[in-house]
PDB file of N, CA and C in Angstrom:
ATOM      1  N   UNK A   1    -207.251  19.664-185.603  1.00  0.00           N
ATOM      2  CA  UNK A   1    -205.952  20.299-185.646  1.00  0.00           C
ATOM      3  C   UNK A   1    -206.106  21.828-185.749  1.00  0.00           C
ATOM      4  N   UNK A   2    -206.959  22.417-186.159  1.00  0.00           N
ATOM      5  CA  UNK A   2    -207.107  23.475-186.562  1.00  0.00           C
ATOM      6  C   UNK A   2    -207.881  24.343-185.256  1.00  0.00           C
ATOM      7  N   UNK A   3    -208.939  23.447-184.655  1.00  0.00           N
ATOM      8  CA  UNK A   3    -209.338  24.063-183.553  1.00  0.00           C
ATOM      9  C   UNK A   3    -208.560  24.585-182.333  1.00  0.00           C
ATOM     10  N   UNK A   4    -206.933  23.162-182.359  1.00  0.00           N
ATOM     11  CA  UNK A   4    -206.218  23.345-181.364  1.00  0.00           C
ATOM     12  C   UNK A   4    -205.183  24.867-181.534  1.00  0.00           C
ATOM     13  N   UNK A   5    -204.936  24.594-183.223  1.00  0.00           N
ATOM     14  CA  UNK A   5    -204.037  25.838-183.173  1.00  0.00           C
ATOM     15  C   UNK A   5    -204.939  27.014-183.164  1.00  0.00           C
ATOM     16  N   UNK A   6    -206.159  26.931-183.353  1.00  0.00           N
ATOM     17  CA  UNK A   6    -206.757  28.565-183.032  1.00  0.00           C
ATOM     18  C   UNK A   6    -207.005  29.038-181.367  1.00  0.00           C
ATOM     19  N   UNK A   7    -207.306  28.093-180.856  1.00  0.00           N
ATOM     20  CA  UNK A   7    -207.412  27.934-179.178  1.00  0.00           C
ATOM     21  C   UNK A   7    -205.893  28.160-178.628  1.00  0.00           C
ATOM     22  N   UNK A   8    -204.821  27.656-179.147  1.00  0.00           N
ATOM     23  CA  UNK A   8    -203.531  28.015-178.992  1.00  0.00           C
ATOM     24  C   UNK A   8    -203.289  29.309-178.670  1.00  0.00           C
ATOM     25  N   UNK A   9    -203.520  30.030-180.174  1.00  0.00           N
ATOM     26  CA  UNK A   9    -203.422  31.314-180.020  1.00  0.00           C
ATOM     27  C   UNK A   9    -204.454  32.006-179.338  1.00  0.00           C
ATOM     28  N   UNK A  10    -205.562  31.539-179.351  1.00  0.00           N
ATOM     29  CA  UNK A  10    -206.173  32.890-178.738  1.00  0.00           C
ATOM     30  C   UNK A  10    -206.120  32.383-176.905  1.00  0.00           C
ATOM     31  N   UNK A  11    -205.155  31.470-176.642  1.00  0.00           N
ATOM     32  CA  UNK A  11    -204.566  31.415-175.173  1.00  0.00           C
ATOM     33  C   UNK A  11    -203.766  32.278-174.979  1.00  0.00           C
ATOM     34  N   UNK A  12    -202.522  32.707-175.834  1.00  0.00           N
ATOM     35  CA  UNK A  12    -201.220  33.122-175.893  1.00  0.00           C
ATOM     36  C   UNK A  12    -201.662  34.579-176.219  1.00  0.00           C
ATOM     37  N   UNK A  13    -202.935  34.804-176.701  1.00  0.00           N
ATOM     38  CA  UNK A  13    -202.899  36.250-176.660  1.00  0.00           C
ATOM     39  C   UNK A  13    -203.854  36.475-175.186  1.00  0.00           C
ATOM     40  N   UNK A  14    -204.777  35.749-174.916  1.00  0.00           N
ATOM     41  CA  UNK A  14    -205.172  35.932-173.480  1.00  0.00           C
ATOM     42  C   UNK A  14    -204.027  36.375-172.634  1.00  0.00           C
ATOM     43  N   UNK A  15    -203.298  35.336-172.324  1.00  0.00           N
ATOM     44  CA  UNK A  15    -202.225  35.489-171.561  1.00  0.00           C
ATOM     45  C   UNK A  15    -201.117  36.630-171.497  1.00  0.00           C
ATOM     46  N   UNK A  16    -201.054  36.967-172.764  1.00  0.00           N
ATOM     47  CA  UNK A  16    -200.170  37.991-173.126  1.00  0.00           C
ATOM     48  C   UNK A  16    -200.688  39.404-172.642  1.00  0.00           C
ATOM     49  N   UNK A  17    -201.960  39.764-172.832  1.00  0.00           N
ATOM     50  CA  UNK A  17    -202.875  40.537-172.324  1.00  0.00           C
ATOM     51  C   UNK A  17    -202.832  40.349-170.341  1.00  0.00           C
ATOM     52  N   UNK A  18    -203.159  39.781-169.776  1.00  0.00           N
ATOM     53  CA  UNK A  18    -203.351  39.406-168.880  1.00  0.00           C
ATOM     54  C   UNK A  18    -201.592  39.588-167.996  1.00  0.00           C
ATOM     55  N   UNK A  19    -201.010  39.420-168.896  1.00  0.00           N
ATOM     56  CA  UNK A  19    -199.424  39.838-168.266  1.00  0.00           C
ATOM     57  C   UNK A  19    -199.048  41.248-168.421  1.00  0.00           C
ATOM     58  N   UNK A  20    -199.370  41.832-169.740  1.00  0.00           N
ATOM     59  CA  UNK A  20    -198.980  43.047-169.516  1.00  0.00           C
ATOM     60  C   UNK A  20    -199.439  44.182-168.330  1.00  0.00           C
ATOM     61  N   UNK A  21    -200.762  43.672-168.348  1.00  0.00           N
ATOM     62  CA  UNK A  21    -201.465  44.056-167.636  1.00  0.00           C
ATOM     63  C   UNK A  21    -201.268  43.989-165.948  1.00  0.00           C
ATOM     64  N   UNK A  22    -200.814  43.008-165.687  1.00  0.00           N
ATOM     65  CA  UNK A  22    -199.738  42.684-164.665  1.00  0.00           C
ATOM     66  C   UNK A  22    -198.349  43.473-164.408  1.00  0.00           C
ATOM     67  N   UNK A  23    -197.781  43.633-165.163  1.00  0.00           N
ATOM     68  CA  UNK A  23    -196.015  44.145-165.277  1.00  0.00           C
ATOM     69  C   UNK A  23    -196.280  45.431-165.840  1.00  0.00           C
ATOM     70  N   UNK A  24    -197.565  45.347-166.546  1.00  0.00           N
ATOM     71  CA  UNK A  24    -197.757  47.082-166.749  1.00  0.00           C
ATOM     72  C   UNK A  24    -197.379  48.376-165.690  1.00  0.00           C
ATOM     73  N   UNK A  25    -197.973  47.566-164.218  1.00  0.00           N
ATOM     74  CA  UNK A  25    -198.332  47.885-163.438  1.00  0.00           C
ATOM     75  C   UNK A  25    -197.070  48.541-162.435  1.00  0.00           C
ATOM     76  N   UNK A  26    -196.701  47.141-162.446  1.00  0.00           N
ATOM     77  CA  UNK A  26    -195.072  46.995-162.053  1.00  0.00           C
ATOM     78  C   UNK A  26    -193.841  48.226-162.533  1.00  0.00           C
ATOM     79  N   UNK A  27    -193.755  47.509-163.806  1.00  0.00           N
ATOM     80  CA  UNK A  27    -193.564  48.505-164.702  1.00  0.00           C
ATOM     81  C   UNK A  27    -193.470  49.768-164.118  1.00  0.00           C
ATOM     82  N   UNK A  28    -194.811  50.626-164.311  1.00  0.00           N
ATOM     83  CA  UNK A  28    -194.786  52.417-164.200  1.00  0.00           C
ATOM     84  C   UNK A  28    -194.445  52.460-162.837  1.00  0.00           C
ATOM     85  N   UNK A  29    -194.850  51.832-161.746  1.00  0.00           N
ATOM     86  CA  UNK A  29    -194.603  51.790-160.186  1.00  0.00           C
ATOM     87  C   UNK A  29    -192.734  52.122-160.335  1.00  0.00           C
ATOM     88  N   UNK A  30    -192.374  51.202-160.395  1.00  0.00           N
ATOM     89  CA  UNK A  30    -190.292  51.108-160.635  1.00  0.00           C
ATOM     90  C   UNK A  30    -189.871  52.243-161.587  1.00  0.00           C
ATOM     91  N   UNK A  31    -190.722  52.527-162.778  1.00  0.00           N
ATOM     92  CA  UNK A  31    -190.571  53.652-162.853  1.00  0.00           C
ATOM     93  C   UNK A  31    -190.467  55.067-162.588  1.00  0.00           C
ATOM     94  N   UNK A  32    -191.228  55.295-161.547  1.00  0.00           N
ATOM     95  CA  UNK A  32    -191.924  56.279-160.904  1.00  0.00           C
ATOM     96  C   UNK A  32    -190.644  56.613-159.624  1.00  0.00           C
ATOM     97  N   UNK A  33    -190.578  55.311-159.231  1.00  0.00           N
ATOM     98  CA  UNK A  33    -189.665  55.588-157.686  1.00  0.00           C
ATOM     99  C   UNK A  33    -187.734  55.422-158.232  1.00  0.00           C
ATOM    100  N   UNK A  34    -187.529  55.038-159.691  1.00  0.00           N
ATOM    101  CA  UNK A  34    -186.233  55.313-159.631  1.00  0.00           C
ATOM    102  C   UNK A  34    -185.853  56.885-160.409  1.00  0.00           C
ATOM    103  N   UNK A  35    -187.136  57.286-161.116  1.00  0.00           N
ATOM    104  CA  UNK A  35    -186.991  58.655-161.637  1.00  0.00           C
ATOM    105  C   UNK A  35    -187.075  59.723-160.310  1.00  0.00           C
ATOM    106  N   UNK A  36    -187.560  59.408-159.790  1.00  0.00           N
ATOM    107  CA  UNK A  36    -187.745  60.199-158.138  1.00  0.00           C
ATOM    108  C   UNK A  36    -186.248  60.253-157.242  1.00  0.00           C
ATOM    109  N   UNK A  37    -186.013  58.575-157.237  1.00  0.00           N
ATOM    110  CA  UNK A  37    -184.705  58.633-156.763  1.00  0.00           C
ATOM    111  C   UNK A  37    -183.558  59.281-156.812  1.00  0.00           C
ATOM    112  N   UNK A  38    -183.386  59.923-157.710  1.00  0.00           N
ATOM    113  CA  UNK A  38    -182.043  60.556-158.183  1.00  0.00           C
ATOM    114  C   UNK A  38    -182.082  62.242-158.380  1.00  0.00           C
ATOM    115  N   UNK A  39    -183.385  62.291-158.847  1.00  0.00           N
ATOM    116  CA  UNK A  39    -183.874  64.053-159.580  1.00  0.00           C
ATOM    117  C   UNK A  39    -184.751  64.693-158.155  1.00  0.00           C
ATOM    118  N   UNK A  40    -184.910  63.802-157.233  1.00  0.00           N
ATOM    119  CA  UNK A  40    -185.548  64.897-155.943  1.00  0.00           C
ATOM    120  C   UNK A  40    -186.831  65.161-156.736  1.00  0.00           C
ATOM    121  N   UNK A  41    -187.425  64.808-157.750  1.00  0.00           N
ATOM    122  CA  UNK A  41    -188.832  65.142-158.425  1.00  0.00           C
ATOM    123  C   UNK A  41    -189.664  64.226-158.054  1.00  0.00           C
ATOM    124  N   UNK A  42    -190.785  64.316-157.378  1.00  0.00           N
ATOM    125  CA  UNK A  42    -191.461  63.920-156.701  1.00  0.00           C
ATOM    126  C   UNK A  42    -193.405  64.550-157.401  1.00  0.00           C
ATOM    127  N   UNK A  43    -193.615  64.843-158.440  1.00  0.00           N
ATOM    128  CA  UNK A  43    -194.028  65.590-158.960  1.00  0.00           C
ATOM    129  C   UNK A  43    -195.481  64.436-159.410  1.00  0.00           C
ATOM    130  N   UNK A  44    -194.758  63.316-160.070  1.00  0.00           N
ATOM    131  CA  UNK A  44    -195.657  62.387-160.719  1.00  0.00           C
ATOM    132  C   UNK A  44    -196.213  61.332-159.719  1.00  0.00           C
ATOM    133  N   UNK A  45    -197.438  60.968-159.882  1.00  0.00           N
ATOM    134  CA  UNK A  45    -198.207  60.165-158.873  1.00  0.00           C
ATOM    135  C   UNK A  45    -198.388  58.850-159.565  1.00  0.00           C
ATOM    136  N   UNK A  46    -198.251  57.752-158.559  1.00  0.00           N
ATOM    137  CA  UNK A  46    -198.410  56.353-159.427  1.00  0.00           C
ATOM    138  C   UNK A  46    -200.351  56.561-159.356  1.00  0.00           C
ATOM    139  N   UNK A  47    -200.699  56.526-160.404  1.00  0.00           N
ATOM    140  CA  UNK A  47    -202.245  56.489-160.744  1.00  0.00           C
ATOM    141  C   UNK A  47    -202.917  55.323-161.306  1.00  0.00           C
ATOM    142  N   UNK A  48    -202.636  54.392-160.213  1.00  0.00           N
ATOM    143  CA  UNK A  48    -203.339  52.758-160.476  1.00  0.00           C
ATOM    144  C   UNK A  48    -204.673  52.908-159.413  1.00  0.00           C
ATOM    145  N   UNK A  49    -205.907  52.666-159.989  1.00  0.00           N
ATOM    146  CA  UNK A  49    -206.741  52.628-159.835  1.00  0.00           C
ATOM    147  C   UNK A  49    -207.147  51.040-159.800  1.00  0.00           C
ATOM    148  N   UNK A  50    -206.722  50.443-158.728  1.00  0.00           N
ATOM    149  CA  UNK A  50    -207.231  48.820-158.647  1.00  0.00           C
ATOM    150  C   UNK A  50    -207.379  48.696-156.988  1.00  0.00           C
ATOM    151  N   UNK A  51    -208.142  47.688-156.666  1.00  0.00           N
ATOM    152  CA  UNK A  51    -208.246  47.725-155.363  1.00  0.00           C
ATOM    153  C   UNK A  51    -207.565  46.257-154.385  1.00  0.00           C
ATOM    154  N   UNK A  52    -206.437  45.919-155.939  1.00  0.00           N
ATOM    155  CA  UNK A  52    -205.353  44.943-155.480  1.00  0.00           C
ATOM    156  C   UNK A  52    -204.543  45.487-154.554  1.00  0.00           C
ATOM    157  N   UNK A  53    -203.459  44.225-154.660  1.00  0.00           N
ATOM    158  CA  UNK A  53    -202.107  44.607-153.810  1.00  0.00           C
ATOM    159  C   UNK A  53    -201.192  46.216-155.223  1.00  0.00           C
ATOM    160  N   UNK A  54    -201.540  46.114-156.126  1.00  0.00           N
ATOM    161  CA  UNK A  54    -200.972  46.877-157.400  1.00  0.00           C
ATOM    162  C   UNK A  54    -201.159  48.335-156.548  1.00  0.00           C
ATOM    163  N   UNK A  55    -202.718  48.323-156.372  1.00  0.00           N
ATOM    164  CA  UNK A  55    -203.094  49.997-155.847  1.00  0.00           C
ATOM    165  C   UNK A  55    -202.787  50.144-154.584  1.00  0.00           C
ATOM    166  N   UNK A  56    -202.805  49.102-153.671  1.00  0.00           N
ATOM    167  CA  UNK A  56    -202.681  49.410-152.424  1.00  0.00           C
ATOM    168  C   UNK A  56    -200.636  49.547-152.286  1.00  0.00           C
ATOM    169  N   UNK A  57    -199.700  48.996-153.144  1.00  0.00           N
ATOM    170  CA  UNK A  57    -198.486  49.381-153.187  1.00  0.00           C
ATOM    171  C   UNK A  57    -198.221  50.934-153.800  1.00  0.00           C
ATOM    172  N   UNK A  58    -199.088  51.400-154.948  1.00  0.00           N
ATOM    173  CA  UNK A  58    -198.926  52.546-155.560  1.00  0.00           C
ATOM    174  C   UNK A  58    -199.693  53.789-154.588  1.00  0.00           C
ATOM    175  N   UNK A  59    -200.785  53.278-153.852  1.00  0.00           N
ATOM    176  CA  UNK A  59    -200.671  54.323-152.774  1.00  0.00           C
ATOM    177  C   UNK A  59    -199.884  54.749-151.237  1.00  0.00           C
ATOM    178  N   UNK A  60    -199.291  53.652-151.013  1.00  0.00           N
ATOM    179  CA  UNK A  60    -197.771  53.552-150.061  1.00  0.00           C
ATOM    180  C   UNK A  60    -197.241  54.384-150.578  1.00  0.00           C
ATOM    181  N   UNK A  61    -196.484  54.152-151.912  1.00  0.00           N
ATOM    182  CA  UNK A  61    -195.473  54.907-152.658  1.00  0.00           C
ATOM    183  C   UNK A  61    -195.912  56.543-153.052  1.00  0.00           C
ATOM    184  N   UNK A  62    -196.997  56.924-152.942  1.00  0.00           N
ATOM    185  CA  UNK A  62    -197.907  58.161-153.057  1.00  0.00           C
ATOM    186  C   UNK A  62    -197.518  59.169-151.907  1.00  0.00           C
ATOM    187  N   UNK A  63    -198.288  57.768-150.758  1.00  0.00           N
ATOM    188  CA  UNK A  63    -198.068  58.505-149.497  1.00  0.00           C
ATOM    189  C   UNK A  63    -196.847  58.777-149.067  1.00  0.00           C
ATOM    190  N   UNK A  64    -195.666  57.616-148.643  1.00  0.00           N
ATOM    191  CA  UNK A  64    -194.140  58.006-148.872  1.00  0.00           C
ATOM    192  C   UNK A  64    -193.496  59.444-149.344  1.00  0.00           C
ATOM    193  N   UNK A  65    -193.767  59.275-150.589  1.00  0.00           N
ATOM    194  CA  UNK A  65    -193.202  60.406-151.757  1.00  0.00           C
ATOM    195  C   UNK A  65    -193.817  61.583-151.024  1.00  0.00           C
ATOM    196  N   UNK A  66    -195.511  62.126-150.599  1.00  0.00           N
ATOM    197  CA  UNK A  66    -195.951  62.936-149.679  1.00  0.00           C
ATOM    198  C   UNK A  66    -195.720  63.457-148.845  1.00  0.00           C
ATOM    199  N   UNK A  67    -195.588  62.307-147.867  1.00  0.00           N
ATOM    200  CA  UNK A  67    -195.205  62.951-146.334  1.00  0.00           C
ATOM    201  C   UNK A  67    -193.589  63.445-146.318  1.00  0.00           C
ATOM    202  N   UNK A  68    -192.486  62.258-146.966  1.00  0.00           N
ATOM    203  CA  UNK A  68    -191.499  62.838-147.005  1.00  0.00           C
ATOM    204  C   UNK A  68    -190.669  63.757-147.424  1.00  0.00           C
ATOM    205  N   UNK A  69    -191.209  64.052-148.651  1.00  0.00           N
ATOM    206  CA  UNK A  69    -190.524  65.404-149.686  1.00  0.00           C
ATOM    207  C   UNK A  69    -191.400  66.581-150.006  1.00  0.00           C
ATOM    208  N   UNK A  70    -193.004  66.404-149.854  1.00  0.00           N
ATOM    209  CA  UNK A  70    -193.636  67.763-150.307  1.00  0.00           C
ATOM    210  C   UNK A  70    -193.898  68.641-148.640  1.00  0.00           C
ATOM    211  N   UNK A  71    -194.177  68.002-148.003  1.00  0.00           N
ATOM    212  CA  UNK A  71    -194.650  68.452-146.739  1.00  0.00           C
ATOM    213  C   UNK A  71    -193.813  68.178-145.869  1.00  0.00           C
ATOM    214  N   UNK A  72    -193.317  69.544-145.588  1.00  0.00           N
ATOM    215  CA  UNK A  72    -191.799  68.275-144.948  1.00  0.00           C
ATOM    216  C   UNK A  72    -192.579  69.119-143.088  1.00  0.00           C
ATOM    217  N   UNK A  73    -193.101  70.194-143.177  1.00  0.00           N
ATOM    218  CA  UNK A  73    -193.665  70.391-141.654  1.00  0.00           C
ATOM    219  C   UNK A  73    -194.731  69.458-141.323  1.00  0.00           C
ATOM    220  N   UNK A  74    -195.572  68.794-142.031  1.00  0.00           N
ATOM    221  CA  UNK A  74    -196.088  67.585-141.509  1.00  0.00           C
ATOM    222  C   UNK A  74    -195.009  66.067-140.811  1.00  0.00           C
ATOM    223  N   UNK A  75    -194.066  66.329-141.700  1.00  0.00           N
ATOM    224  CA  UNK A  75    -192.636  65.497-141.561  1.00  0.00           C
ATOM    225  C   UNK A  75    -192.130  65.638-140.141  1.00  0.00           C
ATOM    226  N   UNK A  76    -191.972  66.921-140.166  1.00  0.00           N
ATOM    227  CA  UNK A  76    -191.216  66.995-138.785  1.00  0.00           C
ATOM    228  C   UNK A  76    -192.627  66.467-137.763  1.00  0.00           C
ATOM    229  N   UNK A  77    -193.747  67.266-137.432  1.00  0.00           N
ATOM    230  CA  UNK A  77    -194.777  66.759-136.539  1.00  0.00           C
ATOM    231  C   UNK A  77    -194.579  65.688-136.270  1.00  0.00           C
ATOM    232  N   UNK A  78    -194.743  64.569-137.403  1.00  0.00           N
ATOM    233  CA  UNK A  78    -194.835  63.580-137.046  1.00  0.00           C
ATOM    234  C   UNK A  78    -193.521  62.973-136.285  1.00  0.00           C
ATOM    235  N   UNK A  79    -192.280  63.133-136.992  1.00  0.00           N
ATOM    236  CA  UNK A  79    -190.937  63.017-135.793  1.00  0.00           C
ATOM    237  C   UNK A  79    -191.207  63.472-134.508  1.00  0.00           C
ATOM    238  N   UNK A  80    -191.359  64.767-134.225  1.00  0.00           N
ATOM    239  CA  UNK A  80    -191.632  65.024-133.120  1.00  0.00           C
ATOM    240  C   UNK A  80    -192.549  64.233-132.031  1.00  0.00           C
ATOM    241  N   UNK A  81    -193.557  64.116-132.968  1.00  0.00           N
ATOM    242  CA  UNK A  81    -194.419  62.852-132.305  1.00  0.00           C
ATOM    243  C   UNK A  81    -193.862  62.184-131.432  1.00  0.00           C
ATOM    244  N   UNK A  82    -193.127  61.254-133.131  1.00  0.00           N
ATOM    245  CA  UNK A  82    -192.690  59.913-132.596  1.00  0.00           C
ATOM    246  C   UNK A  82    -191.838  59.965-131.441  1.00  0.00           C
ATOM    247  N   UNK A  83    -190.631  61.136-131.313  1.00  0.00           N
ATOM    248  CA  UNK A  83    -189.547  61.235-130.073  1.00  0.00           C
ATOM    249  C   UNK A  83    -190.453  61.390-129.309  1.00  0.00           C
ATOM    250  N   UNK A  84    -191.417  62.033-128.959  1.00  0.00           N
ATOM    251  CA  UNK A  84    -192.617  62.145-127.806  1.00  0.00           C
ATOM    252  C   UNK A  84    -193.123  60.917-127.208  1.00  0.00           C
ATOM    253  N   UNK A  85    -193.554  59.778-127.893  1.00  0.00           N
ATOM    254  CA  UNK A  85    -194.001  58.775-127.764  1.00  0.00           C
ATOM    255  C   UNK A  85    -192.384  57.482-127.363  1.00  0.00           C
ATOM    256  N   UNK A  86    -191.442  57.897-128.091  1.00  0.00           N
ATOM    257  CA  UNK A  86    -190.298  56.851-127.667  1.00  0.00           C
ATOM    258  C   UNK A  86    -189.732  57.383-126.439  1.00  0.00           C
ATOM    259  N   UNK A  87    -189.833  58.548-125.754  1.00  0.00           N
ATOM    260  CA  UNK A  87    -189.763  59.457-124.411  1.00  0.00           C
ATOM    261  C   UNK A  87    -190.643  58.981-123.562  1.00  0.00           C
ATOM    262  N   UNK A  88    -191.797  59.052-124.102  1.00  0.00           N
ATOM    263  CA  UNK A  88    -193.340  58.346-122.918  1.00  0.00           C
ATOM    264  C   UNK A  88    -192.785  56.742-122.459  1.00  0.00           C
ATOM    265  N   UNK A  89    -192.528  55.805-123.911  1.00  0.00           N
ATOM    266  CA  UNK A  89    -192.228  54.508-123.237  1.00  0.00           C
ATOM    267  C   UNK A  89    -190.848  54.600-122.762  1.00  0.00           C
ATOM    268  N   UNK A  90    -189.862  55.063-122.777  1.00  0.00           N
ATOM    269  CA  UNK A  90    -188.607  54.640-122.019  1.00  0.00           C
ATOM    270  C   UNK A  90    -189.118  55.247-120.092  1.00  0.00           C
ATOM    271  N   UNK A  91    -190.006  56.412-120.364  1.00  0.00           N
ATOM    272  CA  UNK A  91    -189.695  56.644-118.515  1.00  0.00           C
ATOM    273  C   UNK A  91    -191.180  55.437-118.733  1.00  0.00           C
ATOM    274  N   UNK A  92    -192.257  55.237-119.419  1.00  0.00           N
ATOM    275  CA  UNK A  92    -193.149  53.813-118.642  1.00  0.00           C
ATOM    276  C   UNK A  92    -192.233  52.442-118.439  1.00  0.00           C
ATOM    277  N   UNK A  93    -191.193  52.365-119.343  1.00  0.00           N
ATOM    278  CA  UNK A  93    -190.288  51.333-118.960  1.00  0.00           C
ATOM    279  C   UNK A  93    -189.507  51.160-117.452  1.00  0.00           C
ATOM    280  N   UNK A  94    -188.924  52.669-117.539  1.00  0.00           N
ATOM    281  CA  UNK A  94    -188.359  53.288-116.045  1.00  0.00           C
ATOM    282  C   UNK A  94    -189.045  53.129-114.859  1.00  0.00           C
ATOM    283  N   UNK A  95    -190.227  53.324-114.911  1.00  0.00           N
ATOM    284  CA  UNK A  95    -191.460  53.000-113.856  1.00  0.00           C
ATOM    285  C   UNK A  95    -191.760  51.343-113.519  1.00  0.00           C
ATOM    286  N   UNK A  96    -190.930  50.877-114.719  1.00  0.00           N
ATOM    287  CA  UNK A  96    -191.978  49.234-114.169  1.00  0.00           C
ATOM    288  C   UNK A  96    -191.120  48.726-113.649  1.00  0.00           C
ATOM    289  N   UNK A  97    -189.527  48.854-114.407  1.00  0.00           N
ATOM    290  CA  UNK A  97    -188.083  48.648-113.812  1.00  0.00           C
ATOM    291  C   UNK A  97    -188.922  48.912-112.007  1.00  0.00           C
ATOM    292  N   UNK A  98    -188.602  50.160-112.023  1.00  0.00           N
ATOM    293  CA  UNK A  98    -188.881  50.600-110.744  1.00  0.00           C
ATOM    294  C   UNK A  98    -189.585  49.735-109.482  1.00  0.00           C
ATOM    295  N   UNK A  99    -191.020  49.497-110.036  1.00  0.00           N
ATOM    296  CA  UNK A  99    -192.028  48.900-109.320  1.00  0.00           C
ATOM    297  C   UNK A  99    -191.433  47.293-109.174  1.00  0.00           C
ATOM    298  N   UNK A 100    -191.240  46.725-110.330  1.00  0.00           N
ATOM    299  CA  UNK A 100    -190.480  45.385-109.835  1.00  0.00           C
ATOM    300  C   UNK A 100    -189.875  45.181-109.005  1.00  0.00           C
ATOM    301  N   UNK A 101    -188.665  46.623-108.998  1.00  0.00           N
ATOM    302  CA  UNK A 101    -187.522  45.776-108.036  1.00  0.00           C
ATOM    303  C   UNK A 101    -188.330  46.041-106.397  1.00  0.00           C
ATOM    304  N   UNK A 102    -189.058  47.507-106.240  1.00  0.00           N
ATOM    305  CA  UNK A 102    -189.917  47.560-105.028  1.00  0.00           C
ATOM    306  C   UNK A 102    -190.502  46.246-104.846  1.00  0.00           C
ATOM    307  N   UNK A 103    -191.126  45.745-105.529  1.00  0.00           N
ATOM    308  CA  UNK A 103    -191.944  44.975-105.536  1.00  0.00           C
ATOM    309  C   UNK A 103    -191.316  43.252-104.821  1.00  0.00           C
ATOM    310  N   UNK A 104    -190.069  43.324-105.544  1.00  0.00           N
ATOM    311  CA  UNK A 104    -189.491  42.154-105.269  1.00  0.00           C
ATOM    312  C   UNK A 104    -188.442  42.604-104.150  1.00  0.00           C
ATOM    313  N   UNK A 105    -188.149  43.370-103.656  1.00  0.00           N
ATOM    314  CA  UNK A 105    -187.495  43.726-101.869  1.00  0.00           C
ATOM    315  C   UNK A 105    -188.569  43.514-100.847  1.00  0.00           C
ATOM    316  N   UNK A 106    -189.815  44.336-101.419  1.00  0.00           N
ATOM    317  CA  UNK A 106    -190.746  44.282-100.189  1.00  0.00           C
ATOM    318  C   UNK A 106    -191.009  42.768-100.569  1.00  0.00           C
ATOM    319  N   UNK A 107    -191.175  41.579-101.338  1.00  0.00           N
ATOM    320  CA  UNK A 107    -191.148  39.872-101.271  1.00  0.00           C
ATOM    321  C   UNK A 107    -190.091  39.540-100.506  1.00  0.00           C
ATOM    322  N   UNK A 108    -188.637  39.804-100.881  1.00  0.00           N
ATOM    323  CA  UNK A 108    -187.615  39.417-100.120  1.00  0.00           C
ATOM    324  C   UNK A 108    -187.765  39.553 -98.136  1.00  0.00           C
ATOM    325  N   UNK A 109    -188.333  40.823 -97.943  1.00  0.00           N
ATOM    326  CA  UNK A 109    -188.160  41.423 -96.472  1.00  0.00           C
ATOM    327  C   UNK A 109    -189.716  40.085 -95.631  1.00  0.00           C
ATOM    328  N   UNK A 110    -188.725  40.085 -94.852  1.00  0.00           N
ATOM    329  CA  UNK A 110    -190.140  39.263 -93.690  1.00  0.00           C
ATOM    330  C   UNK A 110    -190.815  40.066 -93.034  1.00  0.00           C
ATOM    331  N   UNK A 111    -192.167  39.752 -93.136  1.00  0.00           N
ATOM    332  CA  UNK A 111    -193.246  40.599 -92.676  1.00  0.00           C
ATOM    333  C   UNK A 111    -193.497  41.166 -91.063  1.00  0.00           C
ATOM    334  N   UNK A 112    -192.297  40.050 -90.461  1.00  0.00           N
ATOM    335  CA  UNK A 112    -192.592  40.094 -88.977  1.00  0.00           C
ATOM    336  C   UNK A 112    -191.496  40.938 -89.141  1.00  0.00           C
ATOM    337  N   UNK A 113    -190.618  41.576 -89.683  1.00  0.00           N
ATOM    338  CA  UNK A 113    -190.057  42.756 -89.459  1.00  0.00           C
ATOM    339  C   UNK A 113    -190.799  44.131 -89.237  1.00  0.00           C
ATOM    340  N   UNK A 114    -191.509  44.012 -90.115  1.00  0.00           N
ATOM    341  CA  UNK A 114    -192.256  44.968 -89.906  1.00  0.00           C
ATOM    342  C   UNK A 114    -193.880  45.651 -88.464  1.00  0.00           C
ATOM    343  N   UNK A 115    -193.992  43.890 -88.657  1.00  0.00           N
ATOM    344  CA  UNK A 115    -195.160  44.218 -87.421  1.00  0.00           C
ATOM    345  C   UNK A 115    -194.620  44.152 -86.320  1.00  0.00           C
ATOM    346  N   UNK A 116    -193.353  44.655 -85.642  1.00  0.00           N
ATOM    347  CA  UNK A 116    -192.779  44.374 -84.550  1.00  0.00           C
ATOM    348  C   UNK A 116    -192.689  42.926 -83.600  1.00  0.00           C
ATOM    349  N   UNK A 117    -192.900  41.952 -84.441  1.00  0.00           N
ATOM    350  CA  UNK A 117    -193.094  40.544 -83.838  1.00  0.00           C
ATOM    351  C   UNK A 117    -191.999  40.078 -84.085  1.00  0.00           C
ATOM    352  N   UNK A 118    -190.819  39.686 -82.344  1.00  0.00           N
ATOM    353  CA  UNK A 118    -189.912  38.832 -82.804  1.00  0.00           C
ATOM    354  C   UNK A 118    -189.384  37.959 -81.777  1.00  0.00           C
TER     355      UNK A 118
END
């Protein structure tokens, strides 16, 4: 009886440990992005050092907070970019439009039109 209630507890403090440690995480992350949200302060860095999903979300939220509010001429570049690149595919779209329908007139037309055979 005595073994079970000491194993009890030292589960419930495992666990307890093992959660904070979890929601700790959580925790300062939600912290970080609703103090940001409102005050335009962008100042504090989520500083999780794990090579979980924990660090790999707190450096999203790093980079985010970065590109969008401290550097805002890297910001634009990259817009610019992107309209550059959504410009490139609408005329490669324009071009294939294009080539299809060529493609499917010269199928439609009979060939002996063309070689003078009639």
């Amino acid at each position: 009886m005595v073994v079970a209630l000491i194993s009890s507890i030292l589960a419930l403090i495992i666990a307890f440990i093992i959660s904070r440690k979890f929601t700790g995480s959580i925790l300062h992350m939600n912290r970080i992005t609703k103090k940001d949200e409102g005050s335009l302060d962008f100042s504090e860095k989520c500083e999780i050092d794990s090579r979980d999903e924990f660090g790999q979300l707190a450096g999203s939220i790093d980079d985010l907070f970065g590109i969008s509010r401290f550097d805002p001429k890297r910001a634009r570049r990259e817009e610019r970019s992107a309209q550059k690149e959504i410009e490139h595919k609408k005329v490669v779209e324009e071009m294939r439009k294009q080539f299809i329908t060529n493609v499917s007139h010269e199928l439609k037309t009979p060939l002996y039109a063309y070689s003078g055979i009639r």
